[in-house]
Protein backbone atom coordinates (compact mmCIF):
# COMPACT_ATOMS: atom_id res chain seq x y z
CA UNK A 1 18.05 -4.32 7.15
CA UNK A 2 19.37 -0.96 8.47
CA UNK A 3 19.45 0.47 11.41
CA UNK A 4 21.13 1.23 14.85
CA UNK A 5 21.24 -1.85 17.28
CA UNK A 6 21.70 -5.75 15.57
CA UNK A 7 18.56 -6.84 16.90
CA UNK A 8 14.70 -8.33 16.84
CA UNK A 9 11.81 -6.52 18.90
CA UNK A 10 8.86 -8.45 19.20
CA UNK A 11 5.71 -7.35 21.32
CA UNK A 12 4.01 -10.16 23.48
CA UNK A 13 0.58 -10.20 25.25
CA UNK A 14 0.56 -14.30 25.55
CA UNK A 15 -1.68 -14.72 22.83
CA UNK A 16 -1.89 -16.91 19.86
CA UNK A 17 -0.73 -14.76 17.47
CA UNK A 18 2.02 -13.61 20.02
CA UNK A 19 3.27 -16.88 20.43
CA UNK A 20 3.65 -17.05 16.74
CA UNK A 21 4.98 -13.56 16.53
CA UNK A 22 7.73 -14.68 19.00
CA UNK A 23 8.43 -18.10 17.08
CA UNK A 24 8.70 -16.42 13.70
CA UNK A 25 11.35 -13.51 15.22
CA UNK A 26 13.10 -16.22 16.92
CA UNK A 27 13.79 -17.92 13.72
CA UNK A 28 15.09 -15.00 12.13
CA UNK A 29 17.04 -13.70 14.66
CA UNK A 30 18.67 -17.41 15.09
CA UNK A 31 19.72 -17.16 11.02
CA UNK A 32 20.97 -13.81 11.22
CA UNK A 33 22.73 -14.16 14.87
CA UNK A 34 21.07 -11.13 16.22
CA UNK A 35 19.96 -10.67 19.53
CA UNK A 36 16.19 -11.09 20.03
CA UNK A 37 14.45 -8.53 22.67
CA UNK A 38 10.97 -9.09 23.63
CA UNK A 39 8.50 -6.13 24.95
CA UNK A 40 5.57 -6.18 27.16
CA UNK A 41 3.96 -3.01 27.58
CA UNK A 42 2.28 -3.02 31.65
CA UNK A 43 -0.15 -0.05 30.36
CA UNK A 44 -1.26 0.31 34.57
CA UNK A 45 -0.74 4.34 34.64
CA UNK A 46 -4.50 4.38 33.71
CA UNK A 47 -5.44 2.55 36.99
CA UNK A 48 -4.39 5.45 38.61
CA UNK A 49 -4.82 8.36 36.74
CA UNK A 50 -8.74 8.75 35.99
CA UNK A 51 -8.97 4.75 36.60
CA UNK A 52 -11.34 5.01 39.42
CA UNK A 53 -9.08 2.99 41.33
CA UNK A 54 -6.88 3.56 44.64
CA UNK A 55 -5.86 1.63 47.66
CA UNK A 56 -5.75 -1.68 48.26
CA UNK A 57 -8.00 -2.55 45.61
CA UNK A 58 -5.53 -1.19 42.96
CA UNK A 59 -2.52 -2.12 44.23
CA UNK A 60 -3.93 -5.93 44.13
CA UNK A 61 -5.18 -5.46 40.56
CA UNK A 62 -1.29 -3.75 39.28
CA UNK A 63 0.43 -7.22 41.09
CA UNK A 64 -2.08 -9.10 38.93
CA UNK A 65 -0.68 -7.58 35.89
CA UNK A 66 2.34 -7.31 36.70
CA UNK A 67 2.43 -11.50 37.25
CA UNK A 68 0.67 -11.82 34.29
CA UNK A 69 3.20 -9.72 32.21
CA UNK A 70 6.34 -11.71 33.82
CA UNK A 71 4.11 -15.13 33.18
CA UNK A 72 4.16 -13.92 29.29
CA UNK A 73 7.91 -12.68 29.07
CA UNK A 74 8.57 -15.92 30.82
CA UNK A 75 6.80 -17.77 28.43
CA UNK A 76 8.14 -15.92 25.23
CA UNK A 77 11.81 -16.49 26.28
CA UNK A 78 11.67 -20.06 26.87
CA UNK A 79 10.05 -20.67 24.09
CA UNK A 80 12.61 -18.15 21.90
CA UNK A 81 15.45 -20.61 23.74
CA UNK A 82 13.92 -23.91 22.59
CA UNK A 83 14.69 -22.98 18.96
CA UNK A 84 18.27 -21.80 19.72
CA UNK A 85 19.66 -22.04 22.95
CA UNK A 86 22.56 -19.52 22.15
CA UNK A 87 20.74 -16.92 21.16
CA UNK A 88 20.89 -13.69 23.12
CA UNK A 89 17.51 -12.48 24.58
CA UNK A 90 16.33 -9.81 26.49
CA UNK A 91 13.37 -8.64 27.84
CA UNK A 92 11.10 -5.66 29.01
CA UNK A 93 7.81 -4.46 30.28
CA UNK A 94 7.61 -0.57 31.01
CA UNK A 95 4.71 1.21 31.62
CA UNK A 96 3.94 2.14 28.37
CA UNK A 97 0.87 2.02 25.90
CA UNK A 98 1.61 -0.63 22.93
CA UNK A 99 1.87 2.16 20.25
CA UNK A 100 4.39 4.63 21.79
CA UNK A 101 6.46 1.97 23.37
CA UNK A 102 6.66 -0.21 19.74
CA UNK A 103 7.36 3.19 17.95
CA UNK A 104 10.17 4.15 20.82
CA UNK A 105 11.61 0.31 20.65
CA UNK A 106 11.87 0.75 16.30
CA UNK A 107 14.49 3.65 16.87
CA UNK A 108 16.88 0.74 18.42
CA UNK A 109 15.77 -2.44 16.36
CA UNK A 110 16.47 -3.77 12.87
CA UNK A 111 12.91 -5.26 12.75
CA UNK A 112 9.85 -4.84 14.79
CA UNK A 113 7.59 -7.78 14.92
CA UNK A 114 3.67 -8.72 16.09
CA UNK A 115 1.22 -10.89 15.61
CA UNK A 116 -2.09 -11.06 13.89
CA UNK A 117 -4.66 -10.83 16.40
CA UNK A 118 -4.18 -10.37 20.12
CA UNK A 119 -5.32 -9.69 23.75
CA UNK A 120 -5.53 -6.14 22.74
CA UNK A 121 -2.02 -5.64 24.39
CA UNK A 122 -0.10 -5.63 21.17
CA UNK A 123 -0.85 -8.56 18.37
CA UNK A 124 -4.57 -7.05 17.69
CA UNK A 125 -2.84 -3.47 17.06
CA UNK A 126 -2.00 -3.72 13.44
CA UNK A 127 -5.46 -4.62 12.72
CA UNK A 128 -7.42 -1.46 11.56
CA UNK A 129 -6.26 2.17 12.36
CA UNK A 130 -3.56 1.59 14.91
CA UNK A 131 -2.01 -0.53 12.12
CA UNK A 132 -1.65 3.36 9.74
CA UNK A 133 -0.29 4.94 13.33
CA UNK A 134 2.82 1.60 13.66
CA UNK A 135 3.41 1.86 10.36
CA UNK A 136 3.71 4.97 9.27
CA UNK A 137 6.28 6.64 12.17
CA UNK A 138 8.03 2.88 13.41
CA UNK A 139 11.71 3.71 12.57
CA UNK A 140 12.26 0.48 11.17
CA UNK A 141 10.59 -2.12 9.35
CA UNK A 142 7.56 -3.47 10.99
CA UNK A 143 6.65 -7.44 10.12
CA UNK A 144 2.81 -8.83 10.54
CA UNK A 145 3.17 -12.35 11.31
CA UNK A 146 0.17 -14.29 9.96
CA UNK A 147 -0.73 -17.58 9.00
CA UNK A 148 -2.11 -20.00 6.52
CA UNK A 149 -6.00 -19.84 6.47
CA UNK A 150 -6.25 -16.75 9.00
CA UNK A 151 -4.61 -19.24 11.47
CA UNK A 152 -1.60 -17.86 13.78
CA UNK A 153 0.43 -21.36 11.94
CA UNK A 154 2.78 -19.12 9.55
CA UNK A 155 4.34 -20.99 6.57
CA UNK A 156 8.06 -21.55 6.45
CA UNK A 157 7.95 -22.82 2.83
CA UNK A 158 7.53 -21.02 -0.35
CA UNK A 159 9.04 -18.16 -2.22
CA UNK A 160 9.66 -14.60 -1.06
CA UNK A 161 7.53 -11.77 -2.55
CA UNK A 162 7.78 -8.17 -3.07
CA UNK A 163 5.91 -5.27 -3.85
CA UNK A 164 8.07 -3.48 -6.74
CA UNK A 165 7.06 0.23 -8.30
CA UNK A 166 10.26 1.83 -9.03
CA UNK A 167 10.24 4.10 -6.25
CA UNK A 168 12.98 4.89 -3.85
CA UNK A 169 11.06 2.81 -0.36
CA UNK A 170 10.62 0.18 -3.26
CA UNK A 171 14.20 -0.07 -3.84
CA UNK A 172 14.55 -0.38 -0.27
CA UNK A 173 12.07 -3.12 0.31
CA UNK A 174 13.85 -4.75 -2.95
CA UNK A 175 17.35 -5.07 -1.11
CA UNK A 176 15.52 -6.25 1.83
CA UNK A 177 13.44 -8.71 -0.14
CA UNK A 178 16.84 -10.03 -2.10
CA UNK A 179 18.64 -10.34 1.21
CA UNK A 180 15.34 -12.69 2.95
CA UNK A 181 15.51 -14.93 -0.45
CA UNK A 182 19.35 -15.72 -0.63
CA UNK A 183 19.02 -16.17 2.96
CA UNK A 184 16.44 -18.48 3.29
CA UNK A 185 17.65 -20.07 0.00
CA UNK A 186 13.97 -19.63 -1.83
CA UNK A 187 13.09 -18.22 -5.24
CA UNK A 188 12.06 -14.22 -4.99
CA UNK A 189 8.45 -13.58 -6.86
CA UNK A 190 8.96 -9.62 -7.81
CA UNK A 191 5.58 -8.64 -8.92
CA UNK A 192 5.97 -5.06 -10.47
CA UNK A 193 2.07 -3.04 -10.70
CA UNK A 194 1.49 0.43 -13.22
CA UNK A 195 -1.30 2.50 -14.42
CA UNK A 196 -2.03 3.29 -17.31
CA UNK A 197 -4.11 6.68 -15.45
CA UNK A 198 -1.54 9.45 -14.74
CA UNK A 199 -2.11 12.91 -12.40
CA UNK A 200 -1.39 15.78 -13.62
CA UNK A 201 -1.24 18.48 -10.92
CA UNK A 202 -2.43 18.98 -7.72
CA UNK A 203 -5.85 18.92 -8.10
CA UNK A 204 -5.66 14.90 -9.03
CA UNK A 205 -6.20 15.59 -12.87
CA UNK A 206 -6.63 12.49 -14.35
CA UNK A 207 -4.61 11.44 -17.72
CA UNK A 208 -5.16 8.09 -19.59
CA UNK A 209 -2.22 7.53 -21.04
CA UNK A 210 -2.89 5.21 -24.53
CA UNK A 211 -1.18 2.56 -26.41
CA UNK A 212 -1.40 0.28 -22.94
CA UNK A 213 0.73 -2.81 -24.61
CA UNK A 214 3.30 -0.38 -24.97
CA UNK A 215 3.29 1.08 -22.01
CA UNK A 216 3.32 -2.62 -20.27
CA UNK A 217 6.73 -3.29 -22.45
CA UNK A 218 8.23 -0.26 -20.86
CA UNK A 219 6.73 -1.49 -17.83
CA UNK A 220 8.87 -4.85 -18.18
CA UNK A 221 11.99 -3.00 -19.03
CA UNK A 222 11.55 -0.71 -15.58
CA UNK A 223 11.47 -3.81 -13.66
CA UNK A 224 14.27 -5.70 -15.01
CA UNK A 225 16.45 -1.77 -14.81
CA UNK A 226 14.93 -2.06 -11.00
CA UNK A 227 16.28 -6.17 -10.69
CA UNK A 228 19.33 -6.09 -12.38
CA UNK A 229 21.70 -4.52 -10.07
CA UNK A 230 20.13 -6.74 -7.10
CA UNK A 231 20.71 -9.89 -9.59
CA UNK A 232 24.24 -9.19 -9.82
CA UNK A 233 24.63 -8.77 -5.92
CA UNK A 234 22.47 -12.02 -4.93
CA UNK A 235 23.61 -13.99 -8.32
CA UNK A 236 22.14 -17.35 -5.76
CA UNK A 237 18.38 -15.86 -5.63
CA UNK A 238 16.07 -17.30 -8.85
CA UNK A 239 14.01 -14.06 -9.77
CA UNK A 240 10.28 -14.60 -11.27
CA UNK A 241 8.92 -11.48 -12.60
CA UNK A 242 4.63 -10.67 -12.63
CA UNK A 243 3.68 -7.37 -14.19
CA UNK A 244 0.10 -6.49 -13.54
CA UNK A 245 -2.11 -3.44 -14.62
CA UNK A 246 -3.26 -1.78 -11.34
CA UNK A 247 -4.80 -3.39 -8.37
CA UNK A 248 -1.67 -5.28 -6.65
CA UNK A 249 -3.41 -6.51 -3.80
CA UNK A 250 -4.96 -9.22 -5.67
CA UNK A 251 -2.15 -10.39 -7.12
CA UNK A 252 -0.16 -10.06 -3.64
CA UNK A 253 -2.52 -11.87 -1.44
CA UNK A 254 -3.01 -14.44 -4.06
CA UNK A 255 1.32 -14.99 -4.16
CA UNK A 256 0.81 -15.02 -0.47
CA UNK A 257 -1.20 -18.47 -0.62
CA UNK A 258 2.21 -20.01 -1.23
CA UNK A 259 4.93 -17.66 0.19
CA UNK A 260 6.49 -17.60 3.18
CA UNK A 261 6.89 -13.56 2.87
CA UNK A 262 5.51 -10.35 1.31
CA UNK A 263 7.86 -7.72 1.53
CA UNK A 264 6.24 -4.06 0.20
CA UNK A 265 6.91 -0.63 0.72
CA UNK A 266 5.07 1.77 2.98
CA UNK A 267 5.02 4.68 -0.11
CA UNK A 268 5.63 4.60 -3.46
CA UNK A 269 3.62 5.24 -7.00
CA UNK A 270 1.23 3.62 -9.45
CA UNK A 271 -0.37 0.92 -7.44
CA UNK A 272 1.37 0.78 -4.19
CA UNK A 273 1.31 4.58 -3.55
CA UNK A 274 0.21 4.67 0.23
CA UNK A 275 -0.44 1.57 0.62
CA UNK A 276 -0.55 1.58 4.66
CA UNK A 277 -2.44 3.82 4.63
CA UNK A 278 -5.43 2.40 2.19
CA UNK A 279 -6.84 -0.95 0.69
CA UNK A 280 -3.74 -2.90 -0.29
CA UNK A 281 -1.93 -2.54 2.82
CA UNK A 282 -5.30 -3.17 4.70
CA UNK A 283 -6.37 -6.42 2.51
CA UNK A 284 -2.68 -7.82 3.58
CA UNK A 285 -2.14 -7.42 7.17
CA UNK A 286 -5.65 -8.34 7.60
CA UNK A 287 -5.92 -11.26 4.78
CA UNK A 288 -2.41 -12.28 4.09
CA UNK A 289 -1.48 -16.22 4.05
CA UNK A 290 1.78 -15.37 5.31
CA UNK A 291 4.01 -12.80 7.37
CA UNK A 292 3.68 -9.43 6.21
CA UNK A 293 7.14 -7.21 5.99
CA UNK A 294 6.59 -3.45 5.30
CA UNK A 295 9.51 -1.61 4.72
CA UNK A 296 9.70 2.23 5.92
CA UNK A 297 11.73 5.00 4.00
CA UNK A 298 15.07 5.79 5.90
CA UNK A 299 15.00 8.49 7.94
CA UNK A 300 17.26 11.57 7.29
CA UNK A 301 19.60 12.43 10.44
């Protein structure tokens, strides 16, 4: 994973899912010795400003928060230390909104983590249209941590999957995907979707391209081209291969029955194209059996 400081955000609100979302970044950050930071946005400016509160009454109501806030940092780093005591931890709780001060904390992270469903402090975010706001300006690759059977119990068991489609935030969610499997020491499922519909300018003109058995051949040659050079990095990683004709999501939330991680891209082509933004990326974060890693195109300096 790429970016600036060696290290695992994760948002808390001392929830369910949080408590998962801290256990699952905790793991990781244990296998790849990286410091783990945990957030906790205080979001009390409001009491203030056009709260309708002042005085006493306020000031009682911000020390409230403010305990409850320490209560769940608390509670997040203990718990973070119980599955490795050496690991490096820091925490935080500015005054901040959940969406501005996950966005701000991606700039400095190599993965930002939540939960599946929350307090409405940060887990619940990624669920509906805050989920297109995270994901499409976070600075770094943003992981939904859910669990088998819509519970907050996430698997560790099972293959890794990924979303592959031959575009450039593709390749990057393949070297990510690649570097999860040999670490975890799992098979990776890369399951590869096309179209046999093409657009030919910018008024969306639809094409139907013919000879479709052909065109899934070619489709099967693009995707070994796309696995090869990752094969030869990661010779330790057993690759399975699924080509499908459209529709990923299916396909992706069925693998995700028996993964232990998805891994797509935020853009892309064919059947991915968007995805955060639309159905696919919607049917996983809210329906997937497992975490949930989108992968963001690098930003150009």
């Amino acid at each position: 994973m790429s970016a600036i400081d060696p290290r695992i955000t994760v948002g808390v609100d001392g929830s369910t899912g949080s408590t998962a979302a801290v256990t699952w970044a905790a793991k990781l950050a244990s296998l790849r010795h990286l410091e783990l930071r945990i957030v906790h946005g205080l979001q009390i400016a409001g009491l203030y400003y056009g709260g309708g509160l002042s005085g006493i009454g306020a000031t009682t109501l911000v020390d409230a928060i403010r305990a409850d806030a320490e209560r769940h940092l608390a509670d997040a780093r203990a718990l973070a230390a119980s599955i490795d005591e050496n690991l490096v931890i820091t925490t935080a709780m500015p005054n901040d909104p959940p969406v501005p001060l996950l966005i701000e904390e991606s700039r400095h992270a190599r993965l930002l983590v939540v939960g599946r469903t929350g307090t409405g402090g940060f887990t619940g975010m990624l669920i509906g249209g805050t989920a297109g706001t995270v994901a499409a300006h976070a600075h770094c690759p943003v992981a939904v941590v859910r669990g088998r059977a819509d519970s907050a119990a996430f698997a560790d068991s099972g293959p890794v999957v990924v979303g592959a489609d031959g575009s450039p935030n593709s390749e990057q969610a393949l070297a990510i995907a690649f570097e999860e499997a040999s670490l975890r020491g799992v098979p990776l499922v890369a399951v590869h979707a096309w179209s046999d519909v093409t657009y030919e300018d910018t008024r969306g003109t639809a094409r139907i391209r013919t000879q479709p058995e052909t065109l899934e051949a070619d489709e099967e040659r693009l995707l070994g081209q796309r696995l090869a050079g990752w094969q030869e990095k990661y010779p330790d990683v057993e690759v399975r291969r699924q080509v499908v004709r459209d529709r990923p999501r299916h396909l992706l939330l069925d693998a995700s029955e028996t993964a232990q991680l998805v891994v797509v891209g935020s853009r892309g082509r064919g059947g991915f194209t968007g995805m955060l933004l639309g159905s696919t990326s919607q049917a996983l974060v809210q329906h997937a059996q497992c975490p949930v890693l989108v992968v963001r195109p690098e930003k150009k300096a």
